[in-house]
C-alpha atoms as a PDB file:
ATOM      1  CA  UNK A   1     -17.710 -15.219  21.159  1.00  0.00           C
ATOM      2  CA  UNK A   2     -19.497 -15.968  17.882  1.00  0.00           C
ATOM      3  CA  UNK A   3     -16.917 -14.987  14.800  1.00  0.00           C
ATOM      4  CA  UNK A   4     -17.991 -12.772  12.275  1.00  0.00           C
ATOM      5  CA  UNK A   5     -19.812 -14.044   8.570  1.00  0.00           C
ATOM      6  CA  UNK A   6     -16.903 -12.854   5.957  1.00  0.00           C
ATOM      7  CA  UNK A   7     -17.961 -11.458   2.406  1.00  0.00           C
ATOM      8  CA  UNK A   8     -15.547 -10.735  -0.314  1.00  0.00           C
ATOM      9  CA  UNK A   9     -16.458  -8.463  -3.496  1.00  0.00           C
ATOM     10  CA  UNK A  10     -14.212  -9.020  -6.308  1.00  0.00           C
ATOM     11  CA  UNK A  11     -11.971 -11.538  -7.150  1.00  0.00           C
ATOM     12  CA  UNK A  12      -9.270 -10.558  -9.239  1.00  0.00           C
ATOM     13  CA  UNK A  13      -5.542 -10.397  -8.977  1.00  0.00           C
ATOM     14  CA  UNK A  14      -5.311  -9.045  -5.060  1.00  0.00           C
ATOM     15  CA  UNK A  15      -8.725 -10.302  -4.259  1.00  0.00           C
ATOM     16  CA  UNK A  16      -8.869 -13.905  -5.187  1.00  0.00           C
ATOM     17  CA  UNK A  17      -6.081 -14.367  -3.317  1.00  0.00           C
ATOM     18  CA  UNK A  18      -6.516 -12.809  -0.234  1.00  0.00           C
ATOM     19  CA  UNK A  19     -10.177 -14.052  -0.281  1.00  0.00           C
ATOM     20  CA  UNK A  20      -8.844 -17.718  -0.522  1.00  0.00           C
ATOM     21  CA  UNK A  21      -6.874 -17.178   2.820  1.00  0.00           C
ATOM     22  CA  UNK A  22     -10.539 -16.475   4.261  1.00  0.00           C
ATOM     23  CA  UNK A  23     -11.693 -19.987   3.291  1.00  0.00           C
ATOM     24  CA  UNK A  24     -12.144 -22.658   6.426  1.00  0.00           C
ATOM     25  CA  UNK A  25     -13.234 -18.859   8.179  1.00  0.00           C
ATOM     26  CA  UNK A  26     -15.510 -20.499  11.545  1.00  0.00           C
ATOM     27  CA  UNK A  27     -18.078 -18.026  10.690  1.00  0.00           C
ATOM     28  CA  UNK A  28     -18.070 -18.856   6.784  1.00  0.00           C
ATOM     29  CA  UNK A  29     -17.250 -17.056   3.709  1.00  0.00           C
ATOM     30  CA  UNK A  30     -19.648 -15.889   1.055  1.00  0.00           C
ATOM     31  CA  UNK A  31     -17.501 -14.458  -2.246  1.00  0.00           C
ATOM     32  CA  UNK A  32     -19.020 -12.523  -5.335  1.00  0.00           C
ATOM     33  CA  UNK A  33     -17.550 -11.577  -8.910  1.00  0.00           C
ATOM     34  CA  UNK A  34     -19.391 -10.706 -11.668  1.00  0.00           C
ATOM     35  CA  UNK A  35     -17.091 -13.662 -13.463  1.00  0.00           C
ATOM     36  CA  UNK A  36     -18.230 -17.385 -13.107  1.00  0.00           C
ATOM     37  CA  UNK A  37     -15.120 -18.328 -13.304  1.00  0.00           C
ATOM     38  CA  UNK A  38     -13.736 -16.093 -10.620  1.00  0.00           C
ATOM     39  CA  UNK A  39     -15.790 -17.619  -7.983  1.00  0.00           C
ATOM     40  CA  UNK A  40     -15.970 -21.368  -9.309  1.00  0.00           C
ATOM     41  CA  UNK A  41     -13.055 -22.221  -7.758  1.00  0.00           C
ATOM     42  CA  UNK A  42     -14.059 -20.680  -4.276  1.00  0.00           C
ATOM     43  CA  UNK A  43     -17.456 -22.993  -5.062  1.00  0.00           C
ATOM     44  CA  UNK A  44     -15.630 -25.865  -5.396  1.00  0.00           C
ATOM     45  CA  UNK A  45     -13.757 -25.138  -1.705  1.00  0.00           C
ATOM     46  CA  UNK A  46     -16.957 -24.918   0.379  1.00  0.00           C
ATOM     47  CA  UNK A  47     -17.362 -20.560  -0.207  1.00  0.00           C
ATOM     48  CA  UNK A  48     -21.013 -20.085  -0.195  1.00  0.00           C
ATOM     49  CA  UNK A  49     -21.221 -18.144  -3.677  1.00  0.00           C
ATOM     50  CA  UNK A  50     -23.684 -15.057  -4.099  1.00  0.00           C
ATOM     51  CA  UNK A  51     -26.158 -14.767  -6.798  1.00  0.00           C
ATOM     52  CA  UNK A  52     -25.905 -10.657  -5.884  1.00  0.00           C
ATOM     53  CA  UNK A  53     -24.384  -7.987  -3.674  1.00  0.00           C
ATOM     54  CA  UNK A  54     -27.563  -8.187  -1.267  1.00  0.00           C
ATOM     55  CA  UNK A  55     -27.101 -11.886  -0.553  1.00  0.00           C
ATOM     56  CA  UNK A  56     -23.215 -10.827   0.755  1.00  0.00           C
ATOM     57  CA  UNK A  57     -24.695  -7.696   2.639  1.00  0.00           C
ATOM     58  CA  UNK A  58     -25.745 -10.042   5.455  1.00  0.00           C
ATOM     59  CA  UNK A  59     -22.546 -10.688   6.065  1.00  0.00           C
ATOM     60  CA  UNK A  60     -20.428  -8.616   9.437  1.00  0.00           C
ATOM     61  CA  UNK A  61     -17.363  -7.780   7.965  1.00  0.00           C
ATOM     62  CA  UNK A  62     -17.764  -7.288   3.855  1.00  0.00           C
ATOM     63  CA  UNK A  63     -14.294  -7.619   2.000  1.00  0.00           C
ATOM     64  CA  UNK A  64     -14.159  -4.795  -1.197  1.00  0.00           C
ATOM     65  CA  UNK A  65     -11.387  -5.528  -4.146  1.00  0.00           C
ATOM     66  CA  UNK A  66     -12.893  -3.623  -7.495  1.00  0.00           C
ATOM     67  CA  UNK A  67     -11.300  -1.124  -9.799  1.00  0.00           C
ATOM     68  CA  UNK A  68     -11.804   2.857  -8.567  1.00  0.00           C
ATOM     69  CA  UNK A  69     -13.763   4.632  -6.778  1.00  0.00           C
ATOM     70  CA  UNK A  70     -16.680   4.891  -9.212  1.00  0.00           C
ATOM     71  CA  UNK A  71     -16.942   0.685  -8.651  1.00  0.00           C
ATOM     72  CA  UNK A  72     -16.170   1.413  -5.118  1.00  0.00           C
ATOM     73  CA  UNK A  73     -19.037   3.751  -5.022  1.00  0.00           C
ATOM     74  CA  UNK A  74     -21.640   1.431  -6.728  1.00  0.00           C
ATOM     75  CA  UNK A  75     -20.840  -1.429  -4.758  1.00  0.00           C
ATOM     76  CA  UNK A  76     -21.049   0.265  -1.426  1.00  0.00           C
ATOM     77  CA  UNK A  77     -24.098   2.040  -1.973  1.00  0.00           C
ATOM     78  CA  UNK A  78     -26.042  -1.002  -3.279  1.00  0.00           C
ATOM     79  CA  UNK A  79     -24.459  -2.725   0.073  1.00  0.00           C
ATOM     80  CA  UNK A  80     -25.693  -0.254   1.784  1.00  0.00           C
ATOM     81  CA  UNK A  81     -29.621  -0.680   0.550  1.00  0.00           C
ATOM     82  CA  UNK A  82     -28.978  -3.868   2.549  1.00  0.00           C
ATOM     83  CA  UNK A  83     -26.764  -4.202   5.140  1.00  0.00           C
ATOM     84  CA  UNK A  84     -27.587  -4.008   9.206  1.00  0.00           C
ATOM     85  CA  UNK A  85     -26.209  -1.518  11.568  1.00  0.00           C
ATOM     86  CA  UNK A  86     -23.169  -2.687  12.702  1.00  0.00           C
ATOM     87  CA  UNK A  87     -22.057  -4.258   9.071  1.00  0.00           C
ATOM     88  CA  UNK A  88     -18.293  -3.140   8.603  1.00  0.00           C
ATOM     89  CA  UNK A  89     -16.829  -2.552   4.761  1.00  0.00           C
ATOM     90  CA  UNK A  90     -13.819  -2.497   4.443  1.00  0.00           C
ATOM     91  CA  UNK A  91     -11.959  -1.090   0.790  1.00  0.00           C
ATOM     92  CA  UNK A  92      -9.003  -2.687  -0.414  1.00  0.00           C
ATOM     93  CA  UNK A  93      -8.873  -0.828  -3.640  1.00  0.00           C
ATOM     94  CA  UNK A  94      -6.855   1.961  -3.556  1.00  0.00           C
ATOM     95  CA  UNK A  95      -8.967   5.542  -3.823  1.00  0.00           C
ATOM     96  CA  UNK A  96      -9.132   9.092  -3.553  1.00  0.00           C
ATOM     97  CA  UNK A  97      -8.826  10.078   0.537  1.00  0.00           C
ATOM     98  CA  UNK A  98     -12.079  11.696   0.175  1.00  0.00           C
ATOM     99  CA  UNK A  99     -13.978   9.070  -1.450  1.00  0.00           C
ATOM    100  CA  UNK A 100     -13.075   6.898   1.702  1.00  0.00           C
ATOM    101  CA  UNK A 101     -14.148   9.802   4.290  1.00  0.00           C
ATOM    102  CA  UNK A 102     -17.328  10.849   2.639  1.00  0.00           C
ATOM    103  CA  UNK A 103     -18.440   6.834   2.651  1.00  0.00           C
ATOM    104  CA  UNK A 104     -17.613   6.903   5.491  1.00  0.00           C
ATOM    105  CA  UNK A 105     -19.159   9.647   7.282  1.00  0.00           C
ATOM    106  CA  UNK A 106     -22.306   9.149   4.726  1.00  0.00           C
ATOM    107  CA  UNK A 107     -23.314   5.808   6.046  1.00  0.00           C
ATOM    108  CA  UNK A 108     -22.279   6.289   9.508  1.00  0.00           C
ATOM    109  CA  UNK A 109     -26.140   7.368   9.972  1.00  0.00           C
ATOM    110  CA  UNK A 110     -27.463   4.270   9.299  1.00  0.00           C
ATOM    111  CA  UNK A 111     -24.537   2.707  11.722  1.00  0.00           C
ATOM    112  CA  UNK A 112     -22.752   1.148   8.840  1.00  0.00           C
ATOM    113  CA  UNK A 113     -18.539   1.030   9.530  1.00  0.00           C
ATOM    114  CA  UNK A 114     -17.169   2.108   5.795  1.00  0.00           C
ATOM    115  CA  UNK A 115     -13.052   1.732   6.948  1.00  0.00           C
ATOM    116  CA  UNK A 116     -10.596   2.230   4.413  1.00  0.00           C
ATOM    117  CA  UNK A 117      -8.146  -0.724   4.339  1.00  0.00           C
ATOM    118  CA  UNK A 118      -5.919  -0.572   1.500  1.00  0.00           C
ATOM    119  CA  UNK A 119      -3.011  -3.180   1.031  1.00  0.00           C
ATOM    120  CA  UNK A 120       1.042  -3.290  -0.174  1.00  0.00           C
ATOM    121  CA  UNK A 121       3.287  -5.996  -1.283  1.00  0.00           C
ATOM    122  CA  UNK A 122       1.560  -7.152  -4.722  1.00  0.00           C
ATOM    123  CA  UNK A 123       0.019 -10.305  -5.754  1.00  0.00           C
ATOM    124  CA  UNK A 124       3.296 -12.451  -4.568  1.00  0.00           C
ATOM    125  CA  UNK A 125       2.471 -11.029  -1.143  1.00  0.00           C
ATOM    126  CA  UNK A 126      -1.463 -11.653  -1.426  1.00  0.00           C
ATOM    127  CA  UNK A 127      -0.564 -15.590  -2.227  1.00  0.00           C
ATOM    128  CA  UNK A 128       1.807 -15.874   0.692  1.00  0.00           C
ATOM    129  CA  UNK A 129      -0.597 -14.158   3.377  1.00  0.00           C
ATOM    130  CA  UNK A 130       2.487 -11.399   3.523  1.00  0.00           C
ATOM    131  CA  UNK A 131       0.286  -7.972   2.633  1.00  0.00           C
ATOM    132  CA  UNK A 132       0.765  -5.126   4.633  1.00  0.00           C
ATOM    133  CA  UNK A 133      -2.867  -3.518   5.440  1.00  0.00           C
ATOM    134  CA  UNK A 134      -3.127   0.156   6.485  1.00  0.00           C
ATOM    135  CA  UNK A 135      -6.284   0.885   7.821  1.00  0.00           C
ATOM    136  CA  UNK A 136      -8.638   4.081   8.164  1.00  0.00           C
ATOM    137  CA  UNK A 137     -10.818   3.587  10.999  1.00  0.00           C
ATOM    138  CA  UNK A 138     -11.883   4.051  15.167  1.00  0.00           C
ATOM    139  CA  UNK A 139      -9.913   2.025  17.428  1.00  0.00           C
ATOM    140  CA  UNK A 140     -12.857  -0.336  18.451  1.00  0.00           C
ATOM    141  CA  UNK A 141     -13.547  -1.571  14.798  1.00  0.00           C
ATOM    142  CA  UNK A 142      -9.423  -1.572  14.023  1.00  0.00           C
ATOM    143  CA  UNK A 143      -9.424  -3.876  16.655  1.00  0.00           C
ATOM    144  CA  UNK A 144     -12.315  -5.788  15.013  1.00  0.00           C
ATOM    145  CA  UNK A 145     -11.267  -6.317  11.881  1.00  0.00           C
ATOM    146  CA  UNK A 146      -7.779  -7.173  12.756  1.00  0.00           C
ATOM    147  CA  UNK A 147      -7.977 -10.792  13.249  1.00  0.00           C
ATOM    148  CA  UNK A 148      -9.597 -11.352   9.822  1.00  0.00           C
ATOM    149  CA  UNK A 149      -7.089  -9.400   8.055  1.00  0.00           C
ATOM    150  CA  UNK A 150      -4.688 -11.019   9.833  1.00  0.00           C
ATOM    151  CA  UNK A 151      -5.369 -14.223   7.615  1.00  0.00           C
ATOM    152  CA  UNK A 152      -4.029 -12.175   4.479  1.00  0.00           C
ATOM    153  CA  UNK A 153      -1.540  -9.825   6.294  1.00  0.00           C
ATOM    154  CA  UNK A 154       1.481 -10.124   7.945  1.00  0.00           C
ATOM    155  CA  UNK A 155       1.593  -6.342   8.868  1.00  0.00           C
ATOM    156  CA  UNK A 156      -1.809  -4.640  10.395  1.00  0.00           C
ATOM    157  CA  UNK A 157      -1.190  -1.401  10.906  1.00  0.00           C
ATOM    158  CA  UNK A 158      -3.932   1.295  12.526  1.00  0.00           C
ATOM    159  CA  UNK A 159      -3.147   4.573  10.290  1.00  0.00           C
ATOM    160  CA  UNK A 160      -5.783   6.538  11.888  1.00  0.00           C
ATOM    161  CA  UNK A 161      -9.538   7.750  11.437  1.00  0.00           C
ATOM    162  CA  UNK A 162     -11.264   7.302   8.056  1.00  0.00           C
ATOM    163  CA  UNK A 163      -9.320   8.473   5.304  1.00  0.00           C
ATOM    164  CA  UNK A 164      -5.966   7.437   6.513  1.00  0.00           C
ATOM    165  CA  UNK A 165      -5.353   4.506   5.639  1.00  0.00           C
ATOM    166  CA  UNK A 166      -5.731   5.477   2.010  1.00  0.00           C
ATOM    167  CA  UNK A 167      -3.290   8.860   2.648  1.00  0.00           C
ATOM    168  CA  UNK A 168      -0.899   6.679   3.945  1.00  0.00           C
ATOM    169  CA  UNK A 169      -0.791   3.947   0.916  1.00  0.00           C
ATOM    170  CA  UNK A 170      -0.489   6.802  -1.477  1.00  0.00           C
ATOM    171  CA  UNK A 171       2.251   7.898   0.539  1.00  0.00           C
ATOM    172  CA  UNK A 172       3.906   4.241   0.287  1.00  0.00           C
ATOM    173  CA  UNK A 173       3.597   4.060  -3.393  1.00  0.00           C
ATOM    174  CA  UNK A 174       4.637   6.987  -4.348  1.00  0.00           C
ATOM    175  CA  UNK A 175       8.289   6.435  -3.264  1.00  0.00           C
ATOM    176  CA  UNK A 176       7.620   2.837  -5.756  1.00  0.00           C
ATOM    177  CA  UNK A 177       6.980   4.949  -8.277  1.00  0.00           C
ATOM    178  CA  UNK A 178       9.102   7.442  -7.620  1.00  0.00           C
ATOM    179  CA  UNK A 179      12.043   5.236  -7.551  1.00  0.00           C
ATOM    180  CA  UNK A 180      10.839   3.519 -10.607  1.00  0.00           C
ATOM    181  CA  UNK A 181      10.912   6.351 -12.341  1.00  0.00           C
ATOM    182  CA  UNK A 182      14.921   7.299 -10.787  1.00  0.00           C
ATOM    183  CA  UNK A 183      15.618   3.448 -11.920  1.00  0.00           C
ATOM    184  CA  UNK A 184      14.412   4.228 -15.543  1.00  0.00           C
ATOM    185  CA  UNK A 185      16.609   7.156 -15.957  1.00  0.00           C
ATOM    186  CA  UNK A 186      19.616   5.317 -14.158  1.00  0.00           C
ATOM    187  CA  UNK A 187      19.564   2.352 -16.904  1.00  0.00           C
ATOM    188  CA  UNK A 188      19.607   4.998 -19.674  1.00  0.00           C
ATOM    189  CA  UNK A 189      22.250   6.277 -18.071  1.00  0.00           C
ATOM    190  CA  UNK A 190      23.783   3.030 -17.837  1.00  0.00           C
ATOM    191  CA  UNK A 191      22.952   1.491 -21.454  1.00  0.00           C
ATOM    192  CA  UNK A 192      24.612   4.718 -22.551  1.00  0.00           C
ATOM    193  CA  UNK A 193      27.804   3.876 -20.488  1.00  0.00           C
ATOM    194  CA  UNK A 194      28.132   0.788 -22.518  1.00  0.00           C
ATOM    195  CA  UNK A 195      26.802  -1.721 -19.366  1.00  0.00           C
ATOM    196  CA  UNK A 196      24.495  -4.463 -19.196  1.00  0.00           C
ATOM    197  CA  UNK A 197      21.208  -3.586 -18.203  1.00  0.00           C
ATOM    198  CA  UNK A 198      20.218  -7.186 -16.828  1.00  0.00           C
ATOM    199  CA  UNK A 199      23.147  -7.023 -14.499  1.00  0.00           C
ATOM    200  CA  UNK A 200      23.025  -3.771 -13.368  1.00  0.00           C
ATOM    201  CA  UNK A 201      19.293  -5.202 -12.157  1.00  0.00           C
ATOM    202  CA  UNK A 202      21.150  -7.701 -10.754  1.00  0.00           C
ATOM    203  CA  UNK A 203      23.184  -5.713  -8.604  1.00  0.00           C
ATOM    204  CA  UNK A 204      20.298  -3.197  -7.224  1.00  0.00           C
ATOM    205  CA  UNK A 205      18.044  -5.994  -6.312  1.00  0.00           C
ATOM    206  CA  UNK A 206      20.470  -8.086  -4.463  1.00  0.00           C
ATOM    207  CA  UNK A 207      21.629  -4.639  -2.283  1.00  0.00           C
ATOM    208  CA  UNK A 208      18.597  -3.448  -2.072  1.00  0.00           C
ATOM    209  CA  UNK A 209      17.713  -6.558  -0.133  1.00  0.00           C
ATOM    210  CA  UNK A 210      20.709  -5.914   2.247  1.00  0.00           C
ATOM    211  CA  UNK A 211      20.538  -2.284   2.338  1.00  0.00           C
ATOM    212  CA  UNK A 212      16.728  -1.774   2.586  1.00  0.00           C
ATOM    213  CA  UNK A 213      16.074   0.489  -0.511  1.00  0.00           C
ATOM    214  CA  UNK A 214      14.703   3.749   0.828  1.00  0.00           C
ATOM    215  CA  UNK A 215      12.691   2.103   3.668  1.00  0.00           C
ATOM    216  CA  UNK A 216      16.297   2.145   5.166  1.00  0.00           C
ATOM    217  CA  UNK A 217      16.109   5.812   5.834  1.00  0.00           C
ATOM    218  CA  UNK A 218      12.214   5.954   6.950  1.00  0.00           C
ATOM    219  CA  UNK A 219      12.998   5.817  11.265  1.00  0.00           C
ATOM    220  CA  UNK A 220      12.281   9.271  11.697  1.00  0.00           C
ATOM    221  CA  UNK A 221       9.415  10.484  13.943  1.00  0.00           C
ATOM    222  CA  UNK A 222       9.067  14.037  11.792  1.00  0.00           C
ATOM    223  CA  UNK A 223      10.164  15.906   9.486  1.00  0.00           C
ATOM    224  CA  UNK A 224      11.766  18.138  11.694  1.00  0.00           C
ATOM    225  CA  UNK A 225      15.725  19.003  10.916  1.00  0.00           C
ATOM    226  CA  UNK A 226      18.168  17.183  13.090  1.00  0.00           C
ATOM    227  CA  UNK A 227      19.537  18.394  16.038  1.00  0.00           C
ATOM    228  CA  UNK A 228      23.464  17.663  16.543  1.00  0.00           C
ATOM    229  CA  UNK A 229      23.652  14.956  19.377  1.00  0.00           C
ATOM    230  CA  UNK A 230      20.297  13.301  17.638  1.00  0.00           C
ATOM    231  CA  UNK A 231      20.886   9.590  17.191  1.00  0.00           C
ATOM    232  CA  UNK A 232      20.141  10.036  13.965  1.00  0.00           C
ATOM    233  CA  UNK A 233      22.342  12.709  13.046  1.00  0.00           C
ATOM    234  CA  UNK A 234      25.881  11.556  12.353  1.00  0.00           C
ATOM    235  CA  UNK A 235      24.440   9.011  10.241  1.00  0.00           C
ATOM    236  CA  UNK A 236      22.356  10.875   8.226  1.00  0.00           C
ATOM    237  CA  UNK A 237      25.145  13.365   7.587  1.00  0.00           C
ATOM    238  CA  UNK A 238      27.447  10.698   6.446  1.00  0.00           C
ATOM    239  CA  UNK A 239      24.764   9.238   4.319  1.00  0.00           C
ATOM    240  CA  UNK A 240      24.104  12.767   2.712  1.00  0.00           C
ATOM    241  CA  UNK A 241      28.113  13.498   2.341  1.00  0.00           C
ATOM    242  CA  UNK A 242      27.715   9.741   0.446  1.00  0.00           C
ATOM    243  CA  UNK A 243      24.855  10.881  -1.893  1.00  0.00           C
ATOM    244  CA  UNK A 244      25.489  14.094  -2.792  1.00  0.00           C
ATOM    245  CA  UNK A 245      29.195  12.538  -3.802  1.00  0.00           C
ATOM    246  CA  UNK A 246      28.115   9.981  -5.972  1.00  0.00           C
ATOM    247  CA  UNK A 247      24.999  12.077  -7.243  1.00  0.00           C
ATOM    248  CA  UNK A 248      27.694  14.439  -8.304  1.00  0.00           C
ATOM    249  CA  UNK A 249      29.932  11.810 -10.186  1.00  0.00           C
ATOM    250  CA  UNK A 250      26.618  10.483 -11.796  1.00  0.00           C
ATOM    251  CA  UNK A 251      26.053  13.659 -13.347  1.00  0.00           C
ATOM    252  CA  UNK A 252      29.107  14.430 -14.534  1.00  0.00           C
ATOM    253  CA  UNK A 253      29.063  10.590 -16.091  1.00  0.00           C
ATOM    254  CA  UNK A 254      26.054  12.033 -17.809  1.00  0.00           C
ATOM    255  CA  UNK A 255      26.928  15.300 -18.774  1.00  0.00           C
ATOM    256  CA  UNK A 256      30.074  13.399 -20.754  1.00  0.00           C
ATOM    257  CA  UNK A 257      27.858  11.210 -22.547  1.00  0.00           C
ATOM    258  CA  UNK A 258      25.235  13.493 -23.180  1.00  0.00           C
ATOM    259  CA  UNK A 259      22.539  12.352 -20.895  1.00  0.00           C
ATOM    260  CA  UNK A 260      19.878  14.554 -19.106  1.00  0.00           C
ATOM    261  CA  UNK A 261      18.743  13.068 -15.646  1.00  0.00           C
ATOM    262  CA  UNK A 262      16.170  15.311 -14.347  1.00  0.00           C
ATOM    263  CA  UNK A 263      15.430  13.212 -11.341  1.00  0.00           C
ATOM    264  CA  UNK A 264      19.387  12.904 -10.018  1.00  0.00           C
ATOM    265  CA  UNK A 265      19.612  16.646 -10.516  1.00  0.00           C
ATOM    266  CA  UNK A 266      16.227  16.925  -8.286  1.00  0.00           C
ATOM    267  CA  UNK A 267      18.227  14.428  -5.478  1.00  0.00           C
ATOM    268  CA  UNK A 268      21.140  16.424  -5.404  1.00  0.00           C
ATOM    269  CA  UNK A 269      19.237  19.839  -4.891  1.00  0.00           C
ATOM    270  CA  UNK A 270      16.394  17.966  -2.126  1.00  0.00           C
ATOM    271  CA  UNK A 271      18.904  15.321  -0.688  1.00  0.00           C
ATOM    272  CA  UNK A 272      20.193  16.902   2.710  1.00  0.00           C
ATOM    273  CA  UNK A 273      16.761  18.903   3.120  1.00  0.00           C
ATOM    274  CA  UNK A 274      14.965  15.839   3.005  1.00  0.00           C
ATOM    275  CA  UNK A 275      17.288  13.887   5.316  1.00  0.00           C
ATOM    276  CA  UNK A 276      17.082  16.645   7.664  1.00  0.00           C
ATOM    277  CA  UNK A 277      21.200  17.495   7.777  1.00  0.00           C
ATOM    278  CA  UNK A 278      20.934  20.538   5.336  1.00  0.00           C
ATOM    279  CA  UNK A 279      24.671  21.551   4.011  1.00  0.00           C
ATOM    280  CA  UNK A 280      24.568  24.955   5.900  1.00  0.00           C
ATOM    281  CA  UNK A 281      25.607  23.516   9.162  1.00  0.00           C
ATOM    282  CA  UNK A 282      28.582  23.048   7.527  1.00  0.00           C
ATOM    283  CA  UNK A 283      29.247  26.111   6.023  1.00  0.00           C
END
């Protein structure tokens, strides 16, 4: 079976990496970046470099890393002016849902694949081929495009149709920003207390790395409250007896020293809802 010809559009941060793990591809590589000196070094490794999107619109599976979905957009359509039936796109950048299903469905008449294919884990993960991918598209071209992206990601996992993919990244980083926001008002909270902000770091990074973080909490199959006898549900009862202690003892630490945390009051109130165990099965 012949292997597909890779492109890759855009070659910054996420995409120069992820586009080098494409290079020595058997059926070639052909990069483009508006920057010179964004492809030069994928020149100097044997990439064929294009002078314009058309010359990478011959290739079978087409690589997209730009900014939003306006880029997204212009780079798509002017693909599509050229591309074959059959051509897949794939969209690393991450966009609005319903940019990614109206791409998709629009060029779906000419027999062009538009899948939605955003990634997680950062630039470290990009350079170490670790990237989770979460991809919007059929089965059959899933199972396509999985052995390419499986030069640049450790995790490949089939979301759904068009669309999902994307919905399911924007699920994954909210909770990062989420909790970025709930670390921000915890080392106020903190530097008021009189602690050390670098070692208070310390100490959340090295149990989150034991503990999981929130991903430790993410096995359930809905959203459904817990049944007694549920695996699940002595755990998460002790884990929301834990919380709702020391959510309680973190406000009261704030209310002495004068400090409002919006987000702790928002756990306490959302906390045994969310985990499924709400308090009135106690009551």
């Amino acid at each position: 079976m012949t292997e597909p010809a890779l492109g890759y559009i855009g070659l910054g941060g996420m995409g120069a990496p992820m586009a080098m793990r494409l290079l020595g591809w058997p059926g070639g590589l052909t990069v483009y970046d508006v920057r010179d000196e964004a492809t030069a070094p994928f020149a100097e490794a044997g990439a064929a470099v294009a002078a314009d999107l058309a010359q990478v619109a011959t290739a079978d599976l087409i690589s997209v890393t730009v900014l939003d979905d306006a880029q997204v957009c212009e780079v798509v359509a002017e693909l599509a002016r050229h591309a074959s039936a059959g051509t897949v796109i794939a969209i690393h950048s991450t966009i609005g849902d319903a940019t990614a299903v109206e791409l998709a469905d629009d060029l779906a008449r000419s027999g062009i694949h538009v899948i939605d294919a955003p990634v997680s884990g950062g630039a470290a993960g990009a350079q170490k081929g670790e990237l989770a991918t979460m991809i919007g598209a059929s089965r059959p071209v899933y199972e396509q495009v999985k052995p390419v992206f499986k030069q640049w990601a450790s995790l490949v996992i089939h979301a759904g149709g068009p669309g999902a993919g994307t919905r399911m990244k924007l699920a994954r980083n909210m909770i990062t920003f989420t909790s970025f926001a709930a670390a921000c008002e915890a080392m106020v909270l903190a530097e008021r207390a009189g602690l050390n902000l670098q070692d208070l770091g310390r100490v959340v990074r090295h149990t989150d790395a034991l503990t999981g973080g929130a991903g430790a909490i993410m096995v359930r199959d809905s959203m459904a409250e817990i049944e007694p006898g549920h695996w699940l549900y002595d755990t998460f009862t002790h884990t929301r007896s834990l919380g709702e202690k020391d959510l309680n003892l973190a406000l009261a630490l704030g209310d002495s020293l004068g400090v409002d945390l919006p987000l702790a009051h928002m756990a306490l109130r959302d906390l045994a809802a969310g985990l499924g165990v709400p308090n009135d099965r106690d009551e």
